[in-house]
N, C-alpha and C. Protein backbone atom coordinates (compact mmCIF):
# COMPACT_ATOMS: atom_id res chain seq x y z
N UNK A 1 24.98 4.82 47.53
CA UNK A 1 25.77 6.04 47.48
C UNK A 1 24.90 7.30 47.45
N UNK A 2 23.63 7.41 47.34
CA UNK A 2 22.84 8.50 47.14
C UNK A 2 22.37 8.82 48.42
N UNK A 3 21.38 9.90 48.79
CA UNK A 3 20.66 10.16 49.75
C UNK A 3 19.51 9.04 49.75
N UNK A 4 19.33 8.05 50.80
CA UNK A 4 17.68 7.67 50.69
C UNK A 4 16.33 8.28 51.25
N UNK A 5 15.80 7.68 51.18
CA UNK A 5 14.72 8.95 52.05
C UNK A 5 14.68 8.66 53.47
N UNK A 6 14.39 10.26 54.06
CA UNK A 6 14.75 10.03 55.12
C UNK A 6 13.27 10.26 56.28
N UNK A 7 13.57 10.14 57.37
CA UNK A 7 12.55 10.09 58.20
C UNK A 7 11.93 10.96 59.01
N UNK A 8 11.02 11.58 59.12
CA UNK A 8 10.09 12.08 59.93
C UNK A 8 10.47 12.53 61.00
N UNK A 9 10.58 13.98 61.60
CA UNK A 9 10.66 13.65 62.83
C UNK A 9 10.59 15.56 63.29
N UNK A 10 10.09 15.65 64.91
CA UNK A 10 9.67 17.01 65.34
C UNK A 10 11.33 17.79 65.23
N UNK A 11 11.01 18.85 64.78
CA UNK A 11 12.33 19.32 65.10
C UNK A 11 12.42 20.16 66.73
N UNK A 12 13.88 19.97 66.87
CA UNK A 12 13.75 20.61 68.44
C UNK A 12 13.58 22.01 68.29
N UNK A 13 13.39 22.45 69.67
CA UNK A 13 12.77 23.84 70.00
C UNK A 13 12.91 24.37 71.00
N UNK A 14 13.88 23.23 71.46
CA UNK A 14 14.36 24.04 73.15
C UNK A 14 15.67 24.83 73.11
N UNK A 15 16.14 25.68 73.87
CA UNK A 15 17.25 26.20 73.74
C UNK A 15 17.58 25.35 74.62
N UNK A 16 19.38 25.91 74.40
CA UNK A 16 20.40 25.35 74.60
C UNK A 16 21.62 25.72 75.09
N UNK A 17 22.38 24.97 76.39
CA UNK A 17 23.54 25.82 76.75
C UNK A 17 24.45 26.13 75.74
N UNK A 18 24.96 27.05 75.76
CA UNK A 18 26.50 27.47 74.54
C UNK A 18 27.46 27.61 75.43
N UNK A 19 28.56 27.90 74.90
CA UNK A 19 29.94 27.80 75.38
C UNK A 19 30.28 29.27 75.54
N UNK A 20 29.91 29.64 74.72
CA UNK A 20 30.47 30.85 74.65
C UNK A 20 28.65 32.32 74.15
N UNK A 21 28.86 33.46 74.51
CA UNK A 21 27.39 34.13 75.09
C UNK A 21 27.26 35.13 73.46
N UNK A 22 27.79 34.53 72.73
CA UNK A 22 27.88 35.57 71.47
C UNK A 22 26.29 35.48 71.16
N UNK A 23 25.41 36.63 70.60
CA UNK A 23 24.79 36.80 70.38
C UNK A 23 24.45 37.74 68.59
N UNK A 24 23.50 36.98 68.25
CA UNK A 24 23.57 38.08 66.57
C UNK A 24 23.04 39.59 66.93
N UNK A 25 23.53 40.38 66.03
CA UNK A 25 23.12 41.88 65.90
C UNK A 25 22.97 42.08 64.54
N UNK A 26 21.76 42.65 64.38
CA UNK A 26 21.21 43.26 63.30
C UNK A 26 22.53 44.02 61.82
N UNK A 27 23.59 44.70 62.86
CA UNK A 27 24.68 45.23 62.21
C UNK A 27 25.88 44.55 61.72
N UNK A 28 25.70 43.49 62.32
CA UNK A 28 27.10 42.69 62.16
C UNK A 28 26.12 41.32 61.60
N UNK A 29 25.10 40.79 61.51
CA UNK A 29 25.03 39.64 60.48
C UNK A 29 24.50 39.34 59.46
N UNK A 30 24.55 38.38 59.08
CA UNK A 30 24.13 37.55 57.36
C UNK A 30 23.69 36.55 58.04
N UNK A 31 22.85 36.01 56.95
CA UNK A 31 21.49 35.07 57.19
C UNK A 31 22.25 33.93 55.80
N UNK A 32 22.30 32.78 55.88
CA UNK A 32 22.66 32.15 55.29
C UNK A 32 21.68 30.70 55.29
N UNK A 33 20.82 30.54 53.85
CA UNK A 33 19.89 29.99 53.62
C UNK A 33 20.31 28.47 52.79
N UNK A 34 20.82 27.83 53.70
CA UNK A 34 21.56 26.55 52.95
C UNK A 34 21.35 25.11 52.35
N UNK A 35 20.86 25.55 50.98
CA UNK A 35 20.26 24.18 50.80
C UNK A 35 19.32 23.55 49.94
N UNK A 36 18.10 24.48 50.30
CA UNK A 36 16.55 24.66 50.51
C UNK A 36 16.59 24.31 48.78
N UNK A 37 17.11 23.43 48.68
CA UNK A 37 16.37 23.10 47.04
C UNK A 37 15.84 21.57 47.46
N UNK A 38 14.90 21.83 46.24
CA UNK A 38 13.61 20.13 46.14
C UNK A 38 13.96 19.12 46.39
N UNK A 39 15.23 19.11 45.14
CA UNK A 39 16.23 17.75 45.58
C UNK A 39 16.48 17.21 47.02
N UNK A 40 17.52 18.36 47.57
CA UNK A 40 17.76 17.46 49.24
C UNK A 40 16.05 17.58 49.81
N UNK A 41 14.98 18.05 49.71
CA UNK A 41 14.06 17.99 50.43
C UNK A 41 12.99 17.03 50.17
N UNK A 42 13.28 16.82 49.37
CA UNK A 42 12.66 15.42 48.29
C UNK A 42 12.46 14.58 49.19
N UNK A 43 13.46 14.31 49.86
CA UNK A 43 14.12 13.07 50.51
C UNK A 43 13.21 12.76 51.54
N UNK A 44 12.63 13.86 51.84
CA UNK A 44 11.68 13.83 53.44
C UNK A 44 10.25 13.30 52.56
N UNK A 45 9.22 13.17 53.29
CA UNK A 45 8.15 13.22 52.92
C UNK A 45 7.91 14.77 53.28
N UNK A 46 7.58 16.01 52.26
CA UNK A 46 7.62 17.13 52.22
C UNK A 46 6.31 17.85 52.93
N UNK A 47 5.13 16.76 53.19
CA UNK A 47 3.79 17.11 53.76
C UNK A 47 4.35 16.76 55.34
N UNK A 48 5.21 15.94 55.83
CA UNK A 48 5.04 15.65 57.42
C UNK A 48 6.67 16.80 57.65
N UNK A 49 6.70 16.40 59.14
CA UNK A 49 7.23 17.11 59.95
C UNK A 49 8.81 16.42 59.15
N UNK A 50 9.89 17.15 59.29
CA UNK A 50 10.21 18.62 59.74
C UNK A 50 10.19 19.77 59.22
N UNK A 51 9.53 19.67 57.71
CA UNK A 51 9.93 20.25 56.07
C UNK A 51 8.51 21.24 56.70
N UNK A 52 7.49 21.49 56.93
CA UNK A 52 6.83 22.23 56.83
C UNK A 52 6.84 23.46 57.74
N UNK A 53 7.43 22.53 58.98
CA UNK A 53 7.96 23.80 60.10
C UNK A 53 9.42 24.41 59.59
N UNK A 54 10.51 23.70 59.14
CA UNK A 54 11.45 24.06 58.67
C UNK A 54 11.13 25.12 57.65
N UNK A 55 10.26 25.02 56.76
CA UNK A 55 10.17 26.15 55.85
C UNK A 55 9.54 26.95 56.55
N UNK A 56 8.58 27.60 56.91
CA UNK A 56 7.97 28.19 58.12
C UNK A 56 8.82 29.07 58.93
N UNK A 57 9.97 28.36 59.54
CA UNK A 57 10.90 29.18 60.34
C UNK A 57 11.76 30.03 59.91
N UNK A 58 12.03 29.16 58.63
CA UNK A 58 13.31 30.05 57.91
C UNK A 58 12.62 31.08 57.10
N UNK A 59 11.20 31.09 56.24
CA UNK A 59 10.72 31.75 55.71
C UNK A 59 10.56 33.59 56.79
N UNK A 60 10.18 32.81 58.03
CA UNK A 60 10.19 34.19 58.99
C UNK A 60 11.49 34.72 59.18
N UNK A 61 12.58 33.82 59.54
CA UNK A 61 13.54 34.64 59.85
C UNK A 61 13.91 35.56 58.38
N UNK A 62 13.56 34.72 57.51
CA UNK A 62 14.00 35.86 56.41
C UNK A 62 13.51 36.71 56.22
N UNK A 63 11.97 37.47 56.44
CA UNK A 63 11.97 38.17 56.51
C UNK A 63 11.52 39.43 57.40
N UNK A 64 12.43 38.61 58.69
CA UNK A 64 12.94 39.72 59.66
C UNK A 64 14.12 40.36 59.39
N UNK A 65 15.17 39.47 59.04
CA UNK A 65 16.53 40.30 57.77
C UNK A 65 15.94 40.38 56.75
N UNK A 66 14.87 40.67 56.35
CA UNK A 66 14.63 41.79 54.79
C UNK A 66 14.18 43.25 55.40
N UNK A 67 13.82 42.90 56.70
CA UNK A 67 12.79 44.66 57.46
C UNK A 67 13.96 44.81 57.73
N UNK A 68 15.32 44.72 58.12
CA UNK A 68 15.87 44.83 59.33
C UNK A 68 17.80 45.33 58.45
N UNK A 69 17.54 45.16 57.09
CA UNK A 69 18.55 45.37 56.08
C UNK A 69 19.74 44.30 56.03
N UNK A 70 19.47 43.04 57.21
CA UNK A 70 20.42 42.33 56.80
C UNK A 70 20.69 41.24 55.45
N UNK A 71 21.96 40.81 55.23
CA UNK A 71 22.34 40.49 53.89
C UNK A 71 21.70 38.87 53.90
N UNK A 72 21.05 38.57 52.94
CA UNK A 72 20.56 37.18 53.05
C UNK A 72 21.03 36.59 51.53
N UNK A 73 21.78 35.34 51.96
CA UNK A 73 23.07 34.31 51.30
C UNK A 73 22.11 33.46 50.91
N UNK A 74 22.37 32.38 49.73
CA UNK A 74 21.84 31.24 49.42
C UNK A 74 22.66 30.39 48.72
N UNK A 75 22.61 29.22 49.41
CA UNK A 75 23.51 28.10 48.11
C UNK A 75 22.91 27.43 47.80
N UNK A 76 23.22 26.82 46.58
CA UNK A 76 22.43 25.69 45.62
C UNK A 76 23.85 25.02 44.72
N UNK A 77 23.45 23.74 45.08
CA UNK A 77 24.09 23.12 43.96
C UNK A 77 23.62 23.10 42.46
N UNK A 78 24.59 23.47 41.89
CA UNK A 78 24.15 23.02 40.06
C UNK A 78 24.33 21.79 39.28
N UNK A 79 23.36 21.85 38.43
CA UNK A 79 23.01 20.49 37.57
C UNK A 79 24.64 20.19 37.12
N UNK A 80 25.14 20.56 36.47
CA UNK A 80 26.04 20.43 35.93
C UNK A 80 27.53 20.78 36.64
N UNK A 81 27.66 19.39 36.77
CA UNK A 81 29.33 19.60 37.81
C UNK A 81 29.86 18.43 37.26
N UNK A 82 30.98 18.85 36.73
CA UNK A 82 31.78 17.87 35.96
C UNK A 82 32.63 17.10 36.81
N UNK A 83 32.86 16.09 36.40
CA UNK A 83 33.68 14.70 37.58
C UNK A 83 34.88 15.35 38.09
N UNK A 84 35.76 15.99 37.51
CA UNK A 84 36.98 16.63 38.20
C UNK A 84 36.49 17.53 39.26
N UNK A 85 34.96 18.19 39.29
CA UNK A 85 34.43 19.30 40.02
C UNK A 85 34.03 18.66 41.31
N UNK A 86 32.79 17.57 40.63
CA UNK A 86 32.38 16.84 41.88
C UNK A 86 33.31 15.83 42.75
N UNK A 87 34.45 14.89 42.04
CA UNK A 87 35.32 14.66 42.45
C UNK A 87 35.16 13.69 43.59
N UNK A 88 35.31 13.87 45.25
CA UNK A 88 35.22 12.74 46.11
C UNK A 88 33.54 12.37 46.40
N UNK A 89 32.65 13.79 46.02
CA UNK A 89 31.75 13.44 46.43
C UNK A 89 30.99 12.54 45.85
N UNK A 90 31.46 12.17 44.54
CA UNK A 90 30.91 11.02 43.69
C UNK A 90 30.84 9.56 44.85
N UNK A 91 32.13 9.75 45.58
CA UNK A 91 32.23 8.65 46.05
C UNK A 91 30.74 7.98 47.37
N UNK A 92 30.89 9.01 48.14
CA UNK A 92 29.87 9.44 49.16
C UNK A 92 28.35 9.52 48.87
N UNK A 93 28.25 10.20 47.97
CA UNK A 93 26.57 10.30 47.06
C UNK A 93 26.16 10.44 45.76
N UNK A 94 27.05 9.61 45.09
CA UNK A 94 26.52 9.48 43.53
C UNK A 94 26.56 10.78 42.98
N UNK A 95 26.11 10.69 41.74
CA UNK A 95 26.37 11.82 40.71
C UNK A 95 25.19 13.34 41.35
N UNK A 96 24.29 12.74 42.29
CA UNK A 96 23.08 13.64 42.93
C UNK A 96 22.82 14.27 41.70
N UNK A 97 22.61 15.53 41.94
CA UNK A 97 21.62 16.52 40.96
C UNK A 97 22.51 16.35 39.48
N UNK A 98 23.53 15.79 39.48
CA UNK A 98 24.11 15.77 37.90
C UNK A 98 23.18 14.75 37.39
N UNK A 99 22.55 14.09 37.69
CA UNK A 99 22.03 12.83 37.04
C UNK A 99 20.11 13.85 36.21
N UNK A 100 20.34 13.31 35.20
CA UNK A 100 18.97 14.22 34.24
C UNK A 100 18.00 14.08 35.07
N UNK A 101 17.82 13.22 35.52
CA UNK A 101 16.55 12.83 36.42
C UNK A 101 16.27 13.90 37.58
N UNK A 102 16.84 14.25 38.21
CA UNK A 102 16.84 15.37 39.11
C UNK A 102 16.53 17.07 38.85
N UNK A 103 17.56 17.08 37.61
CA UNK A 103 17.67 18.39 36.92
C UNK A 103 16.48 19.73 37.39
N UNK A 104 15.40 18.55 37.38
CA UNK A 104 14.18 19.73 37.85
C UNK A 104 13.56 20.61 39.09
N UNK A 105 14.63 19.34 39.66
CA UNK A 105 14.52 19.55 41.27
C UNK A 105 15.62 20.44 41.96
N UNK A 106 16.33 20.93 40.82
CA UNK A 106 17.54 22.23 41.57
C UNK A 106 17.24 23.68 41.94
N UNK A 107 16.01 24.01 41.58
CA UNK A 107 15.58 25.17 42.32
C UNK A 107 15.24 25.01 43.74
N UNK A 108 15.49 26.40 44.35
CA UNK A 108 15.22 26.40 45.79
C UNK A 108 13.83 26.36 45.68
N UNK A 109 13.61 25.70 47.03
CA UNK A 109 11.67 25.70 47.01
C UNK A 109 10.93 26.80 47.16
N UNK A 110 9.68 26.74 45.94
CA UNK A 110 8.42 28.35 46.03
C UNK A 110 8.80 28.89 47.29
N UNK A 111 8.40 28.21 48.09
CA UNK A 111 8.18 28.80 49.58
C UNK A 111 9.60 30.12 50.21
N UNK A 112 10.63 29.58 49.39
CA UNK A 112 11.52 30.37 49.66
C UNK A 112 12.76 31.03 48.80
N UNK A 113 11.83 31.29 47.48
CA UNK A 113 12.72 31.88 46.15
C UNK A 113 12.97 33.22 46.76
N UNK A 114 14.47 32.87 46.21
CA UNK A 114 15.27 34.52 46.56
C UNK A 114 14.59 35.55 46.21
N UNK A 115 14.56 36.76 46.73
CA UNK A 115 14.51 37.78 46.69
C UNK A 115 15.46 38.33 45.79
N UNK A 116 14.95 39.55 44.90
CA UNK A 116 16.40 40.25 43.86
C UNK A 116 17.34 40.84 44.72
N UNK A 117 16.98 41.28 45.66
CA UNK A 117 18.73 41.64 46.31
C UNK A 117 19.09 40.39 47.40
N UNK A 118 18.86 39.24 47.33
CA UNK A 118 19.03 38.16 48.11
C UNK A 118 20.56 37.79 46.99
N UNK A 119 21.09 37.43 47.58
CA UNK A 119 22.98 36.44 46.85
C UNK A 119 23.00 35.30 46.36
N UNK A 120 22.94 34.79 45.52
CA UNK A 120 22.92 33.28 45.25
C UNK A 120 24.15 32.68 45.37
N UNK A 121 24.37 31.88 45.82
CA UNK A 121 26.11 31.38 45.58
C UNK A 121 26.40 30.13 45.10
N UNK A 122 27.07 29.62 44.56
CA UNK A 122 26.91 28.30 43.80
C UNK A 122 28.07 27.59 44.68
N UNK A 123 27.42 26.25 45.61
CA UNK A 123 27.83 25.38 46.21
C UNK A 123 28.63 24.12 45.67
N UNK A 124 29.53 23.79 45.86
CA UNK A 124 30.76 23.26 45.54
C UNK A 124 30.86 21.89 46.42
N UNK A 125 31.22 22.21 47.88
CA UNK A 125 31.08 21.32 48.95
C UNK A 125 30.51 21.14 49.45
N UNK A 126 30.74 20.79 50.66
CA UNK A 126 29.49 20.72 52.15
C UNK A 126 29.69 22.14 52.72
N UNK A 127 30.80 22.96 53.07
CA UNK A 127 30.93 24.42 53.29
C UNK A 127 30.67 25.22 52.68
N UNK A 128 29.65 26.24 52.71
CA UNK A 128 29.43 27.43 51.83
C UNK A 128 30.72 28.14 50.93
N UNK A 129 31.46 28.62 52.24
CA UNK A 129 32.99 28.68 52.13
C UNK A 129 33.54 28.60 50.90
N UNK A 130 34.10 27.08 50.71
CA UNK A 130 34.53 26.82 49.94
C UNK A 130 34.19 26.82 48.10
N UNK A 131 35.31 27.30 47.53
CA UNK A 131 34.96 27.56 45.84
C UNK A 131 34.14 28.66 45.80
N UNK A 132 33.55 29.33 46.94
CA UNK A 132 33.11 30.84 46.87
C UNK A 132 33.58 31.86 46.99
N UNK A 133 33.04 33.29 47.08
CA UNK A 133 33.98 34.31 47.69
C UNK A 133 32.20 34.95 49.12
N UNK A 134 32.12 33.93 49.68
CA UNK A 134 31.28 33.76 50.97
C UNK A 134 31.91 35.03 51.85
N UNK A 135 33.26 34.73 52.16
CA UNK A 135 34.25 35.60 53.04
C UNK A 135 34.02 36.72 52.40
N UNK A 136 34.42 37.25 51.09
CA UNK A 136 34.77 38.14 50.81
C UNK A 136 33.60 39.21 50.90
N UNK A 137 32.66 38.63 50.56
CA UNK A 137 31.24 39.34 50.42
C UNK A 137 30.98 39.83 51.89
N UNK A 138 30.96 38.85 52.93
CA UNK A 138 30.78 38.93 54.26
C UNK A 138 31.77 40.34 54.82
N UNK A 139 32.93 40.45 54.29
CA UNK A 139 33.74 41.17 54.46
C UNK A 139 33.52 42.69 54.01
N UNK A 140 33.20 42.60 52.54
CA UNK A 140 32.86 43.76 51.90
C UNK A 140 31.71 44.41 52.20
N UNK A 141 30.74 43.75 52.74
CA UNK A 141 29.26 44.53 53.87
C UNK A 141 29.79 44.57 54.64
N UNK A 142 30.78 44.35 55.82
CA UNK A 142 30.92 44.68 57.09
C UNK A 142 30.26 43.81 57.83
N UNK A 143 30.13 42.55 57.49
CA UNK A 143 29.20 41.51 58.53
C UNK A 143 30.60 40.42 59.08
N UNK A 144 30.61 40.19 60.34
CA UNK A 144 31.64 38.99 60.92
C UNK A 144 30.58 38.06 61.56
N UNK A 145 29.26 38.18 61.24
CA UNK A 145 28.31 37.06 61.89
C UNK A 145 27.63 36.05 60.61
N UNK A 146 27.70 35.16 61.13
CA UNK A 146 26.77 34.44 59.92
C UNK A 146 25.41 33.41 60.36
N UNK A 147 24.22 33.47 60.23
CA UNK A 147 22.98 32.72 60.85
C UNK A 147 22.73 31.73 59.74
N UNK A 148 23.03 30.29 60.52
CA UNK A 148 22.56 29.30 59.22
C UNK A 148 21.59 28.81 59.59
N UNK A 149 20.85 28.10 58.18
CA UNK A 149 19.68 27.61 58.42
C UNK A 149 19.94 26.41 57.39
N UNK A 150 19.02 25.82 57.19
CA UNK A 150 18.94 24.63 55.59
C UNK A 150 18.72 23.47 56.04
N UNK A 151 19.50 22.59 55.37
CA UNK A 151 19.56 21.41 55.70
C UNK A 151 21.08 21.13 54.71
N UNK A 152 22.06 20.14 55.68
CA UNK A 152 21.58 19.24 56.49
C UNK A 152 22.41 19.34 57.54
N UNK A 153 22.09 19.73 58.70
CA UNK A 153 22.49 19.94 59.86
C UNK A 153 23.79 19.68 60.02
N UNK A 154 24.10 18.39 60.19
CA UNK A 154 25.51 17.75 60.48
C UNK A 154 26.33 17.44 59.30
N UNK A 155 25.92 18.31 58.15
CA UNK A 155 27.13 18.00 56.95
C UNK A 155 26.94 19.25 56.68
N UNK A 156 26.18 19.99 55.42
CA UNK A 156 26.89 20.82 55.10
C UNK A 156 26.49 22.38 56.23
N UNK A 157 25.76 22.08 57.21
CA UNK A 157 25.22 23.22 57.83
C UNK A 157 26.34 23.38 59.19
N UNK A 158 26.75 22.14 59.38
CA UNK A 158 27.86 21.85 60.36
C UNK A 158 29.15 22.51 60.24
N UNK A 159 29.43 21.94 58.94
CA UNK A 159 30.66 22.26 58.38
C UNK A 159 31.04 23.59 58.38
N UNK A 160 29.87 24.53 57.63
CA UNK A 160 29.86 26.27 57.35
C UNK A 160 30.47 26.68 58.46
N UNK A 161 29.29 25.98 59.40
CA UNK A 161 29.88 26.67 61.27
C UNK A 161 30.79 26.35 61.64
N UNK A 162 31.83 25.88 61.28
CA UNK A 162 33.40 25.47 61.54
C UNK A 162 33.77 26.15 60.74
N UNK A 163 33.87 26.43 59.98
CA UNK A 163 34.80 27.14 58.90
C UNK A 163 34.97 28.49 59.21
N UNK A 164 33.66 29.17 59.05
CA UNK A 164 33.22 30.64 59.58
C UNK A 164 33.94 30.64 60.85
N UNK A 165 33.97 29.92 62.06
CA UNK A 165 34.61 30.25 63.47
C UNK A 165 36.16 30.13 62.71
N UNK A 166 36.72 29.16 61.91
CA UNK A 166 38.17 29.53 61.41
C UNK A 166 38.96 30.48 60.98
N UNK A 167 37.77 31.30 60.33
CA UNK A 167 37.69 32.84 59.20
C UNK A 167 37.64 34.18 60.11
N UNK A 168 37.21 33.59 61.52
CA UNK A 168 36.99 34.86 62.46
C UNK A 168 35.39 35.13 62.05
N UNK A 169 34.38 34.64 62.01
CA UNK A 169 32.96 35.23 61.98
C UNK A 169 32.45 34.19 62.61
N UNK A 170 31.33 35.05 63.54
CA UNK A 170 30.77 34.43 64.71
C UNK A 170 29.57 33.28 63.76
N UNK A 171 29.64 31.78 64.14
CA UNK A 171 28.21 31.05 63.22
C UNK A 171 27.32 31.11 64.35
N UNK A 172 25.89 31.24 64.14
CA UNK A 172 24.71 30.96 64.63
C UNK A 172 23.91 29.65 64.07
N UNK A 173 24.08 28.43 64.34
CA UNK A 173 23.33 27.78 63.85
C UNK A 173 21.61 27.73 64.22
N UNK A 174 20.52 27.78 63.52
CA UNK A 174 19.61 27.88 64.44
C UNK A 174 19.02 26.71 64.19
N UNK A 175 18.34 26.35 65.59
CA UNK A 175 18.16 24.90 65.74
C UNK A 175 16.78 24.38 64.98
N UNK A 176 16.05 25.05 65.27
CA UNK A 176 15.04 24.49 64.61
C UNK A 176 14.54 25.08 63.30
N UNK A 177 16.02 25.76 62.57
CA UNK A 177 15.90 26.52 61.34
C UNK A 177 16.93 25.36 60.16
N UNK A 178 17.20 24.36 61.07
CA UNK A 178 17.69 23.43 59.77
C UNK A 178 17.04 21.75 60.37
N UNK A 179 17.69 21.13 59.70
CA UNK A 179 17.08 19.48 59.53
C UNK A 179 18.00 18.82 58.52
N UNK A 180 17.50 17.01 59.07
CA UNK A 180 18.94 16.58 59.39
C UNK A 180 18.57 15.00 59.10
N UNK A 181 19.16 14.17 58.74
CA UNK A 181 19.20 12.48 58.66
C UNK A 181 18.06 12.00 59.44
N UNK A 182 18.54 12.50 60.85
CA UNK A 182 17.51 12.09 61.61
C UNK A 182 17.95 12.94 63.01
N UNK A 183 16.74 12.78 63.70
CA UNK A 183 16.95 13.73 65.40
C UNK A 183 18.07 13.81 65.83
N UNK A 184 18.56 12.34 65.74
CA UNK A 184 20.33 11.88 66.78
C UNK A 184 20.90 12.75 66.10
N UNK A 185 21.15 13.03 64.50
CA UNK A 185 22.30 13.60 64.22
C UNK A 185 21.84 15.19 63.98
N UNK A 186 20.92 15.60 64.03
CA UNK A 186 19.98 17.28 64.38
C UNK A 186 20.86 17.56 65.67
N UNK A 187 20.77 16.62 66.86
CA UNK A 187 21.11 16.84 67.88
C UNK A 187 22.93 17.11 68.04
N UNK A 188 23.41 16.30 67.05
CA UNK A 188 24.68 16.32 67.72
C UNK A 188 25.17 17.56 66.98
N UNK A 189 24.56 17.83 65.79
CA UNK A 189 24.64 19.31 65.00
C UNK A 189 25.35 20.38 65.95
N UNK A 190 23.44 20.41 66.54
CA UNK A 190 23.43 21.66 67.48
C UNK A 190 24.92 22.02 68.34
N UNK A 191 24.81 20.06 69.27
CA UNK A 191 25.72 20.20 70.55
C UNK A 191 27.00 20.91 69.85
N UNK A 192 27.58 20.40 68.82
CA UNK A 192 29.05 20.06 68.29
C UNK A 192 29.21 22.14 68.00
N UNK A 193 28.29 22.48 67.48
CA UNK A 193 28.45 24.32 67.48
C UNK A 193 28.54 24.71 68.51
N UNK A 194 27.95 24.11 69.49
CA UNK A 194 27.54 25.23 70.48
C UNK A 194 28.34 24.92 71.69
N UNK A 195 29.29 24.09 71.45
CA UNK A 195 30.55 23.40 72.33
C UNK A 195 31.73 23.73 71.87
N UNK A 196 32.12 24.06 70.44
CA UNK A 196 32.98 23.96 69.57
C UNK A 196 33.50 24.70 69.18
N UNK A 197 32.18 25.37 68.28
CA UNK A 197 33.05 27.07 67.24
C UNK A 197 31.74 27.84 66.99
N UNK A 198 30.72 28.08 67.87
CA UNK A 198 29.87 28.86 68.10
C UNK A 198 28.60 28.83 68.51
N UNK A 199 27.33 29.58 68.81
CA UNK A 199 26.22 29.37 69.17
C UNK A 199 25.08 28.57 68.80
N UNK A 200 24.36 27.72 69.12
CA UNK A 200 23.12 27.40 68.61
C UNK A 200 21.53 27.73 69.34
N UNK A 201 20.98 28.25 68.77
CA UNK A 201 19.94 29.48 69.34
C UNK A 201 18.61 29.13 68.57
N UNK A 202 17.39 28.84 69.01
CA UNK A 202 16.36 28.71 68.36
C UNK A 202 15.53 29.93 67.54
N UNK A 203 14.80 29.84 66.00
CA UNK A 203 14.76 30.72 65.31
C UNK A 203 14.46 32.19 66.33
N UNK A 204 13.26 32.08 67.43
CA UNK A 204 12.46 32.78 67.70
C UNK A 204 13.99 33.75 69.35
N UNK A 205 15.00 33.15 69.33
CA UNK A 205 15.93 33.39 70.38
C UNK A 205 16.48 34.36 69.31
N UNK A 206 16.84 33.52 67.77
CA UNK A 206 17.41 34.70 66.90
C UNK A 206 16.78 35.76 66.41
N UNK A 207 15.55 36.05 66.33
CA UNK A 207 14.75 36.93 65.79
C UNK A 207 14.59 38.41 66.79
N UNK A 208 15.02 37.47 68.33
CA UNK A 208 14.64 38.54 69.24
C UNK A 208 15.97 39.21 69.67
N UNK A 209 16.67 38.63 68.94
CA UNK A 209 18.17 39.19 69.29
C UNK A 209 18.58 40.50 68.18
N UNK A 210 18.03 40.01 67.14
CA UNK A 210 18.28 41.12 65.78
C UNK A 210 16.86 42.01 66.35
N UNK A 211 16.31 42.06 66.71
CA UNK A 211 15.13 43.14 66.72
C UNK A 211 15.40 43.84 67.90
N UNK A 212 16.80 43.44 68.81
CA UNK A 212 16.92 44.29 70.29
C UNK A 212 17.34 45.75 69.95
């Protein structure tokens, strides 16, 4: 029922057709940093590929939205989520970070501790979305775009980008700004946004789009 560890592997770097030509702007998005705690990264061997480029990418894009004034989001799950809270996901992956053993591993990693005007948001599900006020915040800056990054691609980085296209805000998933089980399901991440309910764009496609 838990995460096991998972495997090695290059993350992609090619772009990719989209469905639709939406592009991020500096004025209209949020940077949404999903994940990035020890725990889920544990899981990798944290010295090989994809964890070192993954931090790397996202570390830059963030701070091209810190020069650039856009709003940068973060979720983390907390130690403490009581069984009515955690609920089905008990079923799917064990008690995860509720279990003492972990406890230490719920900070986001050095490499990418928030910033004081960075958002923390306390994660609930696999959707940012949900049990937050994600929307509302997004709403109250004036942002309808949202750029995800984290891990894990095809659950909770997937999910955001469905939800957000439900809410009316454009998702950017960026491809080689999250990581995933393994390549196959990195891959079907990407396809399933960028066919579905919005763009998937590699970090250095998003960086040059907010700096136009």
């Amino acid at each position: 029922m838990t995460i096991h560890a998972l495997p090695s592997y290059e993350l992609p770097q090619t772009p990719v057709a989209n469905r639709v030509n939406w592009r991020p702007q500096a004025n209209r998005a949020a940077l949404l940093i999903h994940d990035m705690q020890t725990y889920f990264l544990q899981k990798y061997d944290m010295s090989q590929a994809p964890i070192p480029m993954l931090i790397e990418r996202i570390a830059a894009l963030r701070a091209v939205c810190h020069k650039l004034g856009i709003p940068v989001f973060y979720t983390a799950q907390p130690t403490e989520q009581p069984e009515k809270d955690r609920a089905l996901l008990n079923d799917f992956w064990g008690p995860g970070l509720t279990a003492s053993e972990f406890h230490s591993q719920q900070a986001v990693v050095p490499e990418l501790t928030p910033a004081a005007n960075d958002i923390m948001l306390t994660k609930w599900r696999y959707s940012a979305f949900q049990r937050s006020d994600l929307r509302e915040q997004l709403r109250n800056l004036g942002r309808d775009q949202l750029i995800i990054t984290g891990v894990y691609a095809h659950i909770g980085c997937m999910t955001t980008a469905l939800e957000a296209f439900m809410q009316d805000v454009q998702p950017f998933l960026a491809i080689d700004g999250v990581a995933d089980f393994s390549l196959e399901e990195h891959h079907m991440a990407i396809r399933h946004v960028s066919q579905r309910c919005g763009v998937s764009l590699t970090c250095a496609e998003i960086q040059d789009s907010l700096q136009s």
